[in-house]
Protein backbone atom coordinates (compact mmCIF):
# COMPACT_ATOMS: atom_id res chain seq x y z
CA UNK A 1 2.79 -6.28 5.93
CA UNK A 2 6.38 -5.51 5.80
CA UNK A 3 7.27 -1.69 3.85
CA UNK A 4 9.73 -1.68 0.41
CA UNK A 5 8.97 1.56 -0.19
CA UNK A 6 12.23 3.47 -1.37
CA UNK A 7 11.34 6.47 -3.13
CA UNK A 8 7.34 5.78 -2.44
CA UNK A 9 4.95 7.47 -0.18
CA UNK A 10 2.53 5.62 0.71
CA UNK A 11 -0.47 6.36 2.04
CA UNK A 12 -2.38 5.65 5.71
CA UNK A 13 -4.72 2.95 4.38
CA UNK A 14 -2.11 0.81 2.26
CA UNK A 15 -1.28 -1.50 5.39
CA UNK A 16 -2.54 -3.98 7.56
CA UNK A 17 -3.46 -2.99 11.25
CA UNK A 18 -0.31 -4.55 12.67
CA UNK A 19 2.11 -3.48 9.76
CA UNK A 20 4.37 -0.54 9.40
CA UNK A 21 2.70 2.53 8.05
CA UNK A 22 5.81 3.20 5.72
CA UNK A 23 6.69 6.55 5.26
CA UNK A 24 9.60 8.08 3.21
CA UNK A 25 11.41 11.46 3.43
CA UNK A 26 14.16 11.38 1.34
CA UNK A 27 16.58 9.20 3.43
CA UNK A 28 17.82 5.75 2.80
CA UNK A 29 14.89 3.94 4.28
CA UNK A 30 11.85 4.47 5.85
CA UNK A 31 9.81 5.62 8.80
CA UNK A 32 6.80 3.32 10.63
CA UNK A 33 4.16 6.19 11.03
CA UNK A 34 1.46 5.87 13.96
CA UNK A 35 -1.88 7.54 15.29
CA UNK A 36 -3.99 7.17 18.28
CA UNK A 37 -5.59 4.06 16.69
CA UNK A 38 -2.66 2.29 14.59
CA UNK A 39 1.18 1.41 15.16
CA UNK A 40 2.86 -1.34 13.92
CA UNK A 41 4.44 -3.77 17.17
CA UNK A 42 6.37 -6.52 17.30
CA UNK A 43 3.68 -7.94 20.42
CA UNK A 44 4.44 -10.80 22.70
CA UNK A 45 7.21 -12.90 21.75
CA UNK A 46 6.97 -15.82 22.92
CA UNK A 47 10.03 -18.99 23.11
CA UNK A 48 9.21 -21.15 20.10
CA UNK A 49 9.82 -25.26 21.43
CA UNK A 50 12.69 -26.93 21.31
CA UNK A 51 13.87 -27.45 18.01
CA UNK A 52 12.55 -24.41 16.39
CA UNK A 53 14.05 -20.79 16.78
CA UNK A 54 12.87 -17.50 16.01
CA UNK A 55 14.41 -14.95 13.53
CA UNK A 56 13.81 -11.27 14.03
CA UNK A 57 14.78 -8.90 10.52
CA UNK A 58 14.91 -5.32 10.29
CA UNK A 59 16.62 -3.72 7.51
CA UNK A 60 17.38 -0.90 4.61
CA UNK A 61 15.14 -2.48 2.70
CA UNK A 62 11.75 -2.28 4.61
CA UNK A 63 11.60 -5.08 7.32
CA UNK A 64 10.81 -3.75 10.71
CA UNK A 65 11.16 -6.76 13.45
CA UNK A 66 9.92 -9.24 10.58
CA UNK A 67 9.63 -12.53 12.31
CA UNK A 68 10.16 -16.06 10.93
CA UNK A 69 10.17 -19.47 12.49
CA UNK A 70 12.73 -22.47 11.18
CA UNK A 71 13.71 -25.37 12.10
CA UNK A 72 16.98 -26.27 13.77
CA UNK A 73 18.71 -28.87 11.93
CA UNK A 74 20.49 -32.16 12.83
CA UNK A 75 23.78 -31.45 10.64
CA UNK A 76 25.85 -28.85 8.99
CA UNK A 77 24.39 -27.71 5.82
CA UNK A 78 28.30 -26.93 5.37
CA UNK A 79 27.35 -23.28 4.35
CA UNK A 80 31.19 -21.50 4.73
CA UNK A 81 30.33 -19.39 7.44
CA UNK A 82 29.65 -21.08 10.55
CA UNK A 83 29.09 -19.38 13.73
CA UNK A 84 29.55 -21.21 17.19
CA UNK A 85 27.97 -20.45 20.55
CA UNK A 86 30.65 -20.89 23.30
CA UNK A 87 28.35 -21.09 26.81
CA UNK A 88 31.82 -21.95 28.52
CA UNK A 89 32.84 -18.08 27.78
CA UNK A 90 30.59 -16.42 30.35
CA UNK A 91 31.09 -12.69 31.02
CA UNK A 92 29.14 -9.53 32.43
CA UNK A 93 25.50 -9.59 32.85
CA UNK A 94 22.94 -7.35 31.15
CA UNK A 95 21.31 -4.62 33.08
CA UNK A 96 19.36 -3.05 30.09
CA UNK A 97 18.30 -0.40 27.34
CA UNK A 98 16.52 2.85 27.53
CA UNK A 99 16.35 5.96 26.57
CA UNK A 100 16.21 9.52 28.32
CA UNK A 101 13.20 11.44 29.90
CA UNK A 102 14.35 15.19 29.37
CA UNK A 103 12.15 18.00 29.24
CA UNK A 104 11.58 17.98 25.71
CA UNK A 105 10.90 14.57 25.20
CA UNK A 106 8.49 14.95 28.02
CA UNK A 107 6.83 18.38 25.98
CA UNK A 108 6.70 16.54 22.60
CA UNK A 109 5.07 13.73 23.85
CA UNK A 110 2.16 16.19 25.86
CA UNK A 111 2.00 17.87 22.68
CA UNK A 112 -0.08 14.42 20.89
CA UNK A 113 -3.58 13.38 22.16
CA UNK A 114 -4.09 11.18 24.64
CA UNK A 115 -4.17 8.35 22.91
CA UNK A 116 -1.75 8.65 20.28
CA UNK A 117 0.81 9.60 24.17
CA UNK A 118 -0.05 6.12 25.16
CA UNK A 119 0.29 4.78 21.80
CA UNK A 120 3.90 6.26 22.09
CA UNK A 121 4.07 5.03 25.38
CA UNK A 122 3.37 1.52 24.90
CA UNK A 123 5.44 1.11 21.61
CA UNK A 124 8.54 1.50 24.43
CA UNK A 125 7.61 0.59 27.65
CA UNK A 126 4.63 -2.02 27.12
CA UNK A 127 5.03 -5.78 26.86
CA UNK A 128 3.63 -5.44 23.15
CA UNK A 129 6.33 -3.19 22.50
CA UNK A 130 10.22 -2.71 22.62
CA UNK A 131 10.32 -3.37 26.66
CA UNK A 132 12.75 -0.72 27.78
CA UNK A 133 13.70 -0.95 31.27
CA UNK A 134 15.94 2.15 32.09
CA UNK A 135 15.18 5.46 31.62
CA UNK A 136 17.64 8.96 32.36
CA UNK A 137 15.90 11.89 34.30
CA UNK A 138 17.85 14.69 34.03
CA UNK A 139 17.81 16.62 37.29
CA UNK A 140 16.62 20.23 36.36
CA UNK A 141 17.39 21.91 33.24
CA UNK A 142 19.70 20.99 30.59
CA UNK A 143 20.20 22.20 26.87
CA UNK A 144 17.04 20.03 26.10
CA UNK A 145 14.52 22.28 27.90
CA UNK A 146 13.03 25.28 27.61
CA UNK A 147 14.78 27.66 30.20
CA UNK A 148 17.30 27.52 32.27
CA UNK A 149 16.42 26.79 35.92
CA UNK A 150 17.73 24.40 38.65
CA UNK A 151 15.82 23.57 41.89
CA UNK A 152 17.58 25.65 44.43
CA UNK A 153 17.63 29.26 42.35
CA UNK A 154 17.76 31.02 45.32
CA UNK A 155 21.09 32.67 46.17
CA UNK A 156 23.17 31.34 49.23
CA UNK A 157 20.49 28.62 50.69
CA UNK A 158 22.89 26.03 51.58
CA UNK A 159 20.46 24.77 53.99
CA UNK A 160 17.80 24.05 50.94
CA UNK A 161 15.17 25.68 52.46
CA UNK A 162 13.56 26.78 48.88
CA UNK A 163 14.51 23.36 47.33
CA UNK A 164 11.78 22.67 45.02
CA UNK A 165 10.64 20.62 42.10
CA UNK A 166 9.78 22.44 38.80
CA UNK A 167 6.40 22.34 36.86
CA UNK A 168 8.94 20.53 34.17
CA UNK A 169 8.70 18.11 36.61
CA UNK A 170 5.89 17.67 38.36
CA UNK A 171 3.32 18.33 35.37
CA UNK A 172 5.32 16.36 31.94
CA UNK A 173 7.98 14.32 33.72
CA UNK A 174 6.98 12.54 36.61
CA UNK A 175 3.36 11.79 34.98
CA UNK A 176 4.77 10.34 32.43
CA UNK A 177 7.31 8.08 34.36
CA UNK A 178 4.13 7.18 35.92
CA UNK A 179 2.48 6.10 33.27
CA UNK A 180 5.31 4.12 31.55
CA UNK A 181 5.86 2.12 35.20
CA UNK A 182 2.25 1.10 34.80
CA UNK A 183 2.65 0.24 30.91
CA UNK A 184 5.91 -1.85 31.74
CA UNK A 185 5.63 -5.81 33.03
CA UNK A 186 8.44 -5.25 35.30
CA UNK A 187 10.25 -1.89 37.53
CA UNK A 188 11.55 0.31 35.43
CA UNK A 189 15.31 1.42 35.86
CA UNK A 190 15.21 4.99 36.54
CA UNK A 191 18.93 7.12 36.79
CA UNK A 192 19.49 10.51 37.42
CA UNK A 193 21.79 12.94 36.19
CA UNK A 194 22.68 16.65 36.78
CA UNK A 195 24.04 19.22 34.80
CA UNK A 196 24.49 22.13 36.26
CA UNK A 197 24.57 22.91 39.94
CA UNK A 198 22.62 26.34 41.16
CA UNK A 199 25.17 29.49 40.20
CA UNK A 200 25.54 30.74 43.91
CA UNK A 201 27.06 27.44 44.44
CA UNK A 202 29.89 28.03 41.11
CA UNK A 203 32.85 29.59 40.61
CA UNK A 204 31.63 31.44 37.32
CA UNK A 205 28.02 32.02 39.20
CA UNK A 206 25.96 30.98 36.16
CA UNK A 207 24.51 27.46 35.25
CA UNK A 208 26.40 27.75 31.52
CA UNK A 209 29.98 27.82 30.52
CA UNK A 210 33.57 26.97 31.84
CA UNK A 211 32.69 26.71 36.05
CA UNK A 212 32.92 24.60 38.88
CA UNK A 213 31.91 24.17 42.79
CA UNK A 214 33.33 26.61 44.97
CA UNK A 215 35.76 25.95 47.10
CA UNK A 216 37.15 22.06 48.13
CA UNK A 217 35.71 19.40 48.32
CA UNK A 218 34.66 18.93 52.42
CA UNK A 219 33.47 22.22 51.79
CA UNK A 220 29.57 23.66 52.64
CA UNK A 221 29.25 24.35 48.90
CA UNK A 222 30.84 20.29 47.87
CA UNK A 223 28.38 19.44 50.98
CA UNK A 224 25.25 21.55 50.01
CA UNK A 225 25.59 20.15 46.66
CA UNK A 226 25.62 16.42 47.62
CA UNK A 227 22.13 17.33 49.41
CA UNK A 228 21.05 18.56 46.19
CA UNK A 229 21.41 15.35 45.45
CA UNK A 230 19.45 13.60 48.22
CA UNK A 231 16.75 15.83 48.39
CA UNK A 232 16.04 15.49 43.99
CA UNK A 233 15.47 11.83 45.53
CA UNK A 234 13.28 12.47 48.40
CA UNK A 235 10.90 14.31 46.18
CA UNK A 236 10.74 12.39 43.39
CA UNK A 237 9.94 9.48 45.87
CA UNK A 238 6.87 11.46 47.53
CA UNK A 239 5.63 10.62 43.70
CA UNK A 240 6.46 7.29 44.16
CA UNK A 241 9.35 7.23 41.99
CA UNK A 242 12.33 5.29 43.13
CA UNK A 243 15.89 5.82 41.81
CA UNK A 244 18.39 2.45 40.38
CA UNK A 245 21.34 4.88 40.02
CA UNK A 246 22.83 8.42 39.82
CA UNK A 247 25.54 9.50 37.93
CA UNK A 248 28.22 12.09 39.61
CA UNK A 249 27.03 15.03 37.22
CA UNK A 250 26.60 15.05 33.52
CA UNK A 251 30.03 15.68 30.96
CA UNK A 252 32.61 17.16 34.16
CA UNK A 253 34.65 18.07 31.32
CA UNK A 254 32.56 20.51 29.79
CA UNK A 255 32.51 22.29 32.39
CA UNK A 256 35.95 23.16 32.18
CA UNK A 257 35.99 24.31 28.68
CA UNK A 258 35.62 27.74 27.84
CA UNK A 259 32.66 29.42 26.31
CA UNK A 260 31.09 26.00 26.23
CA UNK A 261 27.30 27.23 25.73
CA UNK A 262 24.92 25.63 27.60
CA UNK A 263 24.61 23.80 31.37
CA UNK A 264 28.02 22.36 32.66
CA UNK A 265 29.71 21.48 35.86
CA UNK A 266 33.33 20.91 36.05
CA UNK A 267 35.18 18.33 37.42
CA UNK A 268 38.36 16.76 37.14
CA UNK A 269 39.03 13.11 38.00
CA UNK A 270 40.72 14.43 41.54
CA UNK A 271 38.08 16.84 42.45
CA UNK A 272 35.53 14.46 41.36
CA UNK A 273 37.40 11.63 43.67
CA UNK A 274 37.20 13.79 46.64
CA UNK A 275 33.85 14.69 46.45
CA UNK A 276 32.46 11.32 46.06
CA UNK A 277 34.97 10.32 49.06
CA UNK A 278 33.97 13.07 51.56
CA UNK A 279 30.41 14.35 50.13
CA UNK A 280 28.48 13.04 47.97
CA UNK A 281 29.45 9.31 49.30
CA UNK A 282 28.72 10.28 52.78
CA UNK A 283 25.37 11.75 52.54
CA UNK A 284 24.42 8.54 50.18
CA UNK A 285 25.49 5.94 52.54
CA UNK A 286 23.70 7.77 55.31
CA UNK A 287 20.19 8.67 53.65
CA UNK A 288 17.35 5.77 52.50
CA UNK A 289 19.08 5.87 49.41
CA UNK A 290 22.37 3.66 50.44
CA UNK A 291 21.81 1.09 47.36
CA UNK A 292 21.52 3.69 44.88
CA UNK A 293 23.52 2.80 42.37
CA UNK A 294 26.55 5.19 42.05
CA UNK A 295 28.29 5.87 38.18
CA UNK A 296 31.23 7.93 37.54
CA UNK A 297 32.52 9.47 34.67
CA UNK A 298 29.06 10.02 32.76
CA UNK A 299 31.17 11.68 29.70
CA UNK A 300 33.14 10.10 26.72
CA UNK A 301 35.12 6.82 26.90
CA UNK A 302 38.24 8.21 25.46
CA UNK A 303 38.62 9.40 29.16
CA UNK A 304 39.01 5.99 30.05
CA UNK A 305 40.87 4.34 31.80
CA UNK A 306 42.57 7.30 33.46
CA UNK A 307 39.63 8.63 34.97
CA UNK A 308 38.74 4.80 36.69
CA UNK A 309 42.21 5.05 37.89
CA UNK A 310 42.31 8.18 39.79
CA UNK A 311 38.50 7.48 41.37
CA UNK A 312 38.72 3.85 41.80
CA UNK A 313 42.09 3.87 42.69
CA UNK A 314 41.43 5.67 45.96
CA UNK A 315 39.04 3.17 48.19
CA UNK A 316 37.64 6.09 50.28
CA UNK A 317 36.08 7.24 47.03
CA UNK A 318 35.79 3.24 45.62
CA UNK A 319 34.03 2.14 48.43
CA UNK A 320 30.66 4.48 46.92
CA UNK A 321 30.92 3.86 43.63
CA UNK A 322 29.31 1.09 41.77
CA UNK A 323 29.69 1.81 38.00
CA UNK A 324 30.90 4.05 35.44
CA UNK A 325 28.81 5.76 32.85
CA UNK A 326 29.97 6.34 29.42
CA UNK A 327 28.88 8.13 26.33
CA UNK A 328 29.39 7.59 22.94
CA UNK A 329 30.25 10.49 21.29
CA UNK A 330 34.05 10.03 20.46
CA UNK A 331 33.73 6.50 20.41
CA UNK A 332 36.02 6.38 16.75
CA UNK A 333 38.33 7.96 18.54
CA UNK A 334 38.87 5.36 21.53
CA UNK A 335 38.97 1.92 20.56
CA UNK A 336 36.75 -0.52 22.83
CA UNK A 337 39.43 -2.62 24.40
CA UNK A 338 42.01 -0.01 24.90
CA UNK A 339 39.06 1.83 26.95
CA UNK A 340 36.46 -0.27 27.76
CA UNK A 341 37.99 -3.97 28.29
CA UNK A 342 41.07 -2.33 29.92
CA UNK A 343 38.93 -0.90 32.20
CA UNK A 344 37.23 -3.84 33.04
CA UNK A 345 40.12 -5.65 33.32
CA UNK A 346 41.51 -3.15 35.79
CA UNK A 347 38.01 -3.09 38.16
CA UNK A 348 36.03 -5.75 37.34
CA UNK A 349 33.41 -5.73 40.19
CA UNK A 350 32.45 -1.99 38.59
CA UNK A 351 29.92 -1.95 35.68
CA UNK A 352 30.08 -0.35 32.88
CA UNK A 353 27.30 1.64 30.81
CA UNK A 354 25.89 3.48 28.08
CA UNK A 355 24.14 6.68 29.62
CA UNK A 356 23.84 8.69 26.72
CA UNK A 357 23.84 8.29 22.83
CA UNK A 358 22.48 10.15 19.65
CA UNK A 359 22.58 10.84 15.73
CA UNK A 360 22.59 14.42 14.58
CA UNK A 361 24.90 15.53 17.25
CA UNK A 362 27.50 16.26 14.49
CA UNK A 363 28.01 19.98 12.73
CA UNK A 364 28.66 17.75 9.48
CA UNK A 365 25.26 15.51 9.65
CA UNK A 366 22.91 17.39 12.40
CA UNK A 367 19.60 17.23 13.05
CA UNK A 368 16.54 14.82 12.48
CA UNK A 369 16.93 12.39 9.61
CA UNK A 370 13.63 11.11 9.02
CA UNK A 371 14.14 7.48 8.14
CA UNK A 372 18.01 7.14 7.61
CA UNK A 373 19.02 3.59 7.78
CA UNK A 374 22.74 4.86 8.25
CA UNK A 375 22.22 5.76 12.07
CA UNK A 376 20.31 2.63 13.12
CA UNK A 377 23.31 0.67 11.84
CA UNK A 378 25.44 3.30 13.81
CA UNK A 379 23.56 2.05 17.09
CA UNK A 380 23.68 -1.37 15.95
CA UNK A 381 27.40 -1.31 15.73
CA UNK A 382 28.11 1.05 18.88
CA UNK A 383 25.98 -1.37 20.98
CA UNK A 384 27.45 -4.45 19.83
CA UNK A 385 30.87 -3.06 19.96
CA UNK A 386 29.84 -1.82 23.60
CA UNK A 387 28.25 -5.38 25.27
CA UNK A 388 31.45 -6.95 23.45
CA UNK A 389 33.47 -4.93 25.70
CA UNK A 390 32.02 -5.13 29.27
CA UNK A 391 29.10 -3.13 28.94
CA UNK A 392 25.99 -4.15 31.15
CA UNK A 393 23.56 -1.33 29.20
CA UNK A 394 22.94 1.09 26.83
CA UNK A 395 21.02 4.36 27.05
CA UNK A 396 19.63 6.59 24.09
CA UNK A 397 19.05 10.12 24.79
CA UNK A 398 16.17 11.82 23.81
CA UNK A 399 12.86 9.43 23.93
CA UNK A 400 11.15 12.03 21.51
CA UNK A 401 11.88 15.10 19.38
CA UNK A 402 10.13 16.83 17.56
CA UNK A 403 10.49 17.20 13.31
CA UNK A 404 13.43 19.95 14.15
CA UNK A 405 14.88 18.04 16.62
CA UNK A 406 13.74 19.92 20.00
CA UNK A 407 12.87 21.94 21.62
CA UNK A 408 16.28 22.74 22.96
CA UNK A 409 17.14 26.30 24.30
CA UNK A 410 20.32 26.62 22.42
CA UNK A 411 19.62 25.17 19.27
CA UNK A 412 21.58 21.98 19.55
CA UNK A 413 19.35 19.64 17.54
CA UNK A 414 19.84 15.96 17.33
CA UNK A 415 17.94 13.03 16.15
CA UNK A 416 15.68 10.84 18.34
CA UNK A 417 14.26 6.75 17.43
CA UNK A 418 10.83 8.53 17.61
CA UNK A 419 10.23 11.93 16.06
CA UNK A 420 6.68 13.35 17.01
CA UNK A 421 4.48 15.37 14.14
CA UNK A 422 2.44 17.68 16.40
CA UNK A 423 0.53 19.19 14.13
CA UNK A 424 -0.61 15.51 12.36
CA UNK A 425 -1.30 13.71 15.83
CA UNK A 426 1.70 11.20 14.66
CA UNK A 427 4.34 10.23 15.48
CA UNK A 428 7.48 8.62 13.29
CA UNK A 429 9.43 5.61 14.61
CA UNK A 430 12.56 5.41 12.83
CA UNK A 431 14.70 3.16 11.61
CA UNK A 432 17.22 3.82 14.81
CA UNK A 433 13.65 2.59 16.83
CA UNK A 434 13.99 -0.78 15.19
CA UNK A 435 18.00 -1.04 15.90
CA UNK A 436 16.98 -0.30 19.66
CA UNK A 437 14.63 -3.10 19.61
CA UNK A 438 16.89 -6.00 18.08
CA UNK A 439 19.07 -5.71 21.99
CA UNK A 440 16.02 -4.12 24.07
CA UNK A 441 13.41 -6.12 23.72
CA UNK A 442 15.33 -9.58 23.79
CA UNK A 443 18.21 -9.39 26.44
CA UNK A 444 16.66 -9.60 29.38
CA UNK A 445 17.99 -7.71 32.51
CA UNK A 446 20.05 -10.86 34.04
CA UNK A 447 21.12 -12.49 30.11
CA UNK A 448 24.70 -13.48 30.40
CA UNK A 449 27.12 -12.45 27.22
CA UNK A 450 28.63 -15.65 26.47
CA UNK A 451 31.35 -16.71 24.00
CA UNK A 452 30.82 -16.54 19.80
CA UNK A 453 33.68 -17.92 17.31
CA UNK A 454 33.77 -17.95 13.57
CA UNK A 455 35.11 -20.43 11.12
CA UNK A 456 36.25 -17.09 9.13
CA UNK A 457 36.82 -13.60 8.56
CA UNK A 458 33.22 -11.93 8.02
CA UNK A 459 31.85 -8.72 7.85
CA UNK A 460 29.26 -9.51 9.95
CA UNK A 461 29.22 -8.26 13.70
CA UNK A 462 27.60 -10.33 16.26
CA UNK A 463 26.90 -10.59 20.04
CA UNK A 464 25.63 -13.88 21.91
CA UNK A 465 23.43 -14.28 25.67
CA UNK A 466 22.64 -16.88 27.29
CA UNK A 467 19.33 -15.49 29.01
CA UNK A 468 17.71 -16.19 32.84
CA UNK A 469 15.29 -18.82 31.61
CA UNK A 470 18.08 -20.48 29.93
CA UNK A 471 17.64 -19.61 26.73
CA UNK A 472 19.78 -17.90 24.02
CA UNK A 473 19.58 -14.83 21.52
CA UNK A 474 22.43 -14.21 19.21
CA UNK A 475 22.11 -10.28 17.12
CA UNK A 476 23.60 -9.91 14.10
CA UNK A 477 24.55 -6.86 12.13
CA UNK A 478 25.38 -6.34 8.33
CA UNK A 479 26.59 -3.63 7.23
CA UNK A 480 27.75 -4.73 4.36
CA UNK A 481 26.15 -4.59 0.72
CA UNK A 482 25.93 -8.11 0.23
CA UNK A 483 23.92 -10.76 1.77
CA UNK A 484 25.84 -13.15 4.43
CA UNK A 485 24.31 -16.59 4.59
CA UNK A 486 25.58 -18.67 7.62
CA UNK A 487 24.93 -21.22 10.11
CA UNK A 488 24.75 -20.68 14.20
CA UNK A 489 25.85 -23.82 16.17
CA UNK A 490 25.05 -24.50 19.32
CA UNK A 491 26.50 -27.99 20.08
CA UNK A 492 23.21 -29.27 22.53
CA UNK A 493 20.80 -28.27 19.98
CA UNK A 494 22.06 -28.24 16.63
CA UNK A 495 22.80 -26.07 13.59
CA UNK A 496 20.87 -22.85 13.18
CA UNK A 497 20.46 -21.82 9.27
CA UNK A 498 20.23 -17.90 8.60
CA UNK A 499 20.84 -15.26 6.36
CA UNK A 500 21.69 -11.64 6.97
CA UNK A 501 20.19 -9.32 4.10
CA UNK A 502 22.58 -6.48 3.35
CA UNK A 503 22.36 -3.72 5.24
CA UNK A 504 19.98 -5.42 8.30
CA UNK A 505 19.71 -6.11 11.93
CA UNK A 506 18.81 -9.89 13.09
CA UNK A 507 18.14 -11.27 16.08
CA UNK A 508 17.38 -15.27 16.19
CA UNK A 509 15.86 -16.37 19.68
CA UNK A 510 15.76 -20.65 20.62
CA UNK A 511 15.23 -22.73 24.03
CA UNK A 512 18.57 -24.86 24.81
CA UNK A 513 16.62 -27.26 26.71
C-alpha cells in the first residue's frame, strides 16, 4: 500500500483503494494523487488498549501516515537512546493547525468537480482525514486573489453605508467554510485577517505599497477602520459563520516599506498600541463580538519581543488583546527562545501562534515543488521548534494552489500541502500534507505539551502532549541520513521501542491508564 517510488511513475491502477496513488515529478519524494473516487486517508484512529501504542511513519522514502501497532514492554531493551516522558513538566495548551482560506485556494478548489472538491475537502477537515480545526479568512483582497478590491471601495464613507461583501466571498469562500464546518466532527476555528484598508482611508490612497491610516489613532479614519472590522463580522455571521480570533492587520511592517508591491497597511508597534487601546479595542468590547479572540503582531518573530513590549506593556491596549500571531518567514534569523520563550516568559497569560507559513516563498527556491521531501521536514522542524517554545498553533497558508502556484495577482508564487491539477480533475497532496498531519490530526485542541529528556545528544527533534482524554502522543523528526533507533519511557506504562527511518516524521500514540 505504502509508495517507494523514487524515480518511478506509476500509474492510477497500481494501488490499493486506501493507498497513496504515488506520483513523482522530479523532487526528492513523492506526491499521493487523488480523484473524485480515490484518495489515500489515514481514517479513524482510534486509542489502541493499554499496553499497546500506535506508530504513525511518513517519510522520504514513500510512507505516508503508515501505521503500526507494538507492544509496550516491561523493561529497557537498553537500546542507547532513551527518551523519557516528564508529565511533571506541564506547559501551554494546544489550540490547533490549519491552513488559510484565501481567494485562490477558494478558486482552485471550484475549479475540480464536485466530488473530487469534497474529496479535497474531507482529506482536511473530515474525521477520516487530517482534522484541521483553524482556518485564516483573509478579509478582502490580498496578493492571493485575483484583483484588488476591499469592501468599502467607495471614497470617504466613513459611515459604511456601501460596506459590502464581495462575490470572492459570498460565492467560493463562505460556501466552502460551509461545507468544511459540516465535514469537521467539531467547530472549526475560523480567524480573520486584513491587509489592506480601503485607499480613501490611507495616507498613500492606494491598497499597495509603503501607506498607513490617516491621521491618529482616536481619529474618524482609526475609528471607521475598527468598524471595518465589526461589520466583516456581522456579515459573515448572517452566513452563519462565527469568528475565534482576528488579527490587528496582516505584516504592519510592510506597509512601511517602500515600493513594497502588493496590499499593505502600516503600523508601528506605537500606532498599532493606540489603536487597539482607543479603536479597535473599544468597538470589540462593545459589539457581540467581545470574546473574539484578539492577536497582535501577525508578521515575523524576529520582531519579537519588542513589539509585545510596547503593546502589552500599555494595559489600556493589554486589556484587548489576547494573543500574538507570528509568521515564519525569518524564523533562521530569530532564534526560538530569544523570541518566542522570552516572550512568553515576559506575558504569559498571552498565546502565542503560527498564522501564516509556506515553501516557495524564497527568490532562491520559489514556487510549487511537486513532491519535495525537503519542505515537509522544513514544517516538521518549524512546528516542533514552535510548540517547544510556547506556541498554542500553527497555521499554513494557502489550503490549495494550483501547479504554478496561484493564482496570485502579482506573481508571488509559493507552494501549498495540496496542489490542484485542473485540467486532470486531481489533485496532489504533498509530502508537506503528510508533515501537517503528524501534529494536526493527533494534538487535540486542549493536549498539554509536557516535559521530554534524553539520555544523549541526538539528532532527532521531538515534542511530547499529554492529551484531554489522558492520553499521550510524542512526534518525532529525523532529519538526518541515518536511522535512529530508541526507546520512549513513560514510567506508569513502560518502555516504548521505535525507530525513526532517515529522513521521516513519526508520531507514536498510547493510553496512560
Amino acid at each position: 500500500k505504502q509508495a517507494n517510488t523514487m524515480g518511478l511513475y506509476v500509474t492510477q491502477t497500481s494501488w490499493a483503494v486506501d493507498g497513496c496513488q504515488a506520483r513523482t515529478f522530479g523532487q526528492s519524494s513523492t506526491v499521493c494523487e487523488c480523484n473524485a473516487t480515490h484518495c489515500d486517508s489515514v481514517g479513524l484512529v482510534r486509542l489502541p488498549a493499554v499496553g499497546n501504542f500506535l506508530t504513525f511513519l511518513s517519510s522520504q522514502a514513500g510512507s505516508r501516515l503508515q501505521k503500526e501497532q507494538a507492544q509496550v514492554q516491561r523493561n529497557s531493551s537498553g537500546t542507547a537512546l532513551r527518551i523519557t516522558l516528564v508529565p511533571m513538566q506541564k506547559y501551554q495548551h494546544v489550540k490547533g493547525f490549519g491552513g488559510a482560506m484565501t481567494d485562490a485556494a477558494a478558486m482552485n478548489i471550484l475549479s475540480l468537480s464536485d466530488g473530487t472538491q469534497d474529496q479535497l475537502l474531507r482529506q482536511y477537515f473530515s474525521p477520516e482525514g487530517i482534522e484541521y480545526n483553524v482556518i485564516r479568512v483573509p478579509m478582502a483582497s490580498c496578493d492571493f486573489s485575483t484583483r484588488l478590491y476591499t469592501y468599502a471601495d467607495s471614497p470617504n464613507d466613513y459611515s459604511l453605508l456601501n460596506f459590502s461583501l464581495r462575490e470572492e466571498d459570498v460565492h467560493m469562500k463562505i460556501p466552502l467554510l460551509q461545507r468544511a464546518q459540516a465535514l469537521s466532527s467539531r467547530p472549526l476555528a475560523l480567524f480573520a485577517s486584513a491587509w489592506s484598508a480601503p485607499g480613501w482611508l490611507k495616507t498613500n490612497g492606494a491598497l499597495i505599497g509603503k501607506g498607513s491610516l490617516k491621521g491618529k489613532p482616536g481619529g474618524k479614519e482609526h475609528k471607521t477602520w475598527a468598524q471595518y472590522y465589526i461589520r466583516f463580522l456581522d456579515e459573515y455571521k448572517k452566513h452563519n459563520l462565527s469568528f475565534w480570533g482576528l488579527t490587528t492587520g496582516n505584516e504592519p511592517t510592510a506597509g512601511k516599506m517602500t515600493n513594497y508591491s502588493f496590499q499593505a497597511l502600516g503600523f508601528t508597534p506605537e500606532t498599532q498600541r493606540d489603536w487597539i487601546a482607543l479603536d479597535l479595542g473599544p468597538a470589540l468590547h462593545s459589539s457581540p463580538y467581545a470574546k473574539t479572540r484578539l492577536m497582535i503582531l501577525d508578521d515575523q518573530r524576529l520582531l519579537l519581543p519588542y513589539w509585545a513590549k510596547v503593546v502589552l506593556g500599555d494595559i489600556h491596549a493589554a486589556r484587548y488583546v489576547h494573543g500574538i500571531g507570528v509568521h515564519w518567514y525569518w524564523d533562521h534569523l530569530a532564534p526560538a527562545k530569544i523570541t518566542l520563550t522570552t516572550t512568553h516568559n515576559l506575558y504569559p497569560e498571552y498565546f502565542l501562534f503560527g498564522t501564516e507559513a509556506c515553501s516557495g516563498w524564497n527568490k532562491l527556491d520559489p514556487g510549487v515543488r511537486l513532491g519535495s521531501w525537503e519542505r515537509a521536514e522544513a514544517y516538521a522542524h518549524d512546528i516542533i521548534e514552535d510548540l517547544n517554545n510556547y506556541v498554542s498553533g500553527w497555521t499554513d497558508w494557502n489550503l490549495a494552489l494550483n501547479l504554478e502556484g496561484g493564482p496570485n495577482w502579482v506573481k508571488n508564487f509559493v507552494d501549498s500541502p495540496i496542489i490542484v491539477n485542473q485540467r486532470s480533475d486531481v489533485f496532489y497532496k504533498q509530502p508537506a500534507f503528510y508533515s501537517m498531519a503528524h501534529f494536526s490530526k493527533f494534538l487535540w485542541e486542549g493536549s498539554q505539551r509536557v516535559g521530554v529528556s534524553v539520555s544523549q545528544h541526538t539528532d532527532l527533534e521531538s515534542t511530547a502532549f499529554i492529551r484531554p482524554d489522558g492520553s499521550a502522543v510524542l512526534i518525532v523528526l529525523n532529519r538526518s541520513d541515518a536511522e535512529v533507533t530508541f526507546e520512549l519511557w513513560d514510567q506508569p506504562v513502560g518502555f516504548l521501542p521505535a525507530a525513526a527511518p532517515p529522513h521521516s516524521i513519526l508520531t507514536l500514540l498510547w493510553a496512560r491508564s
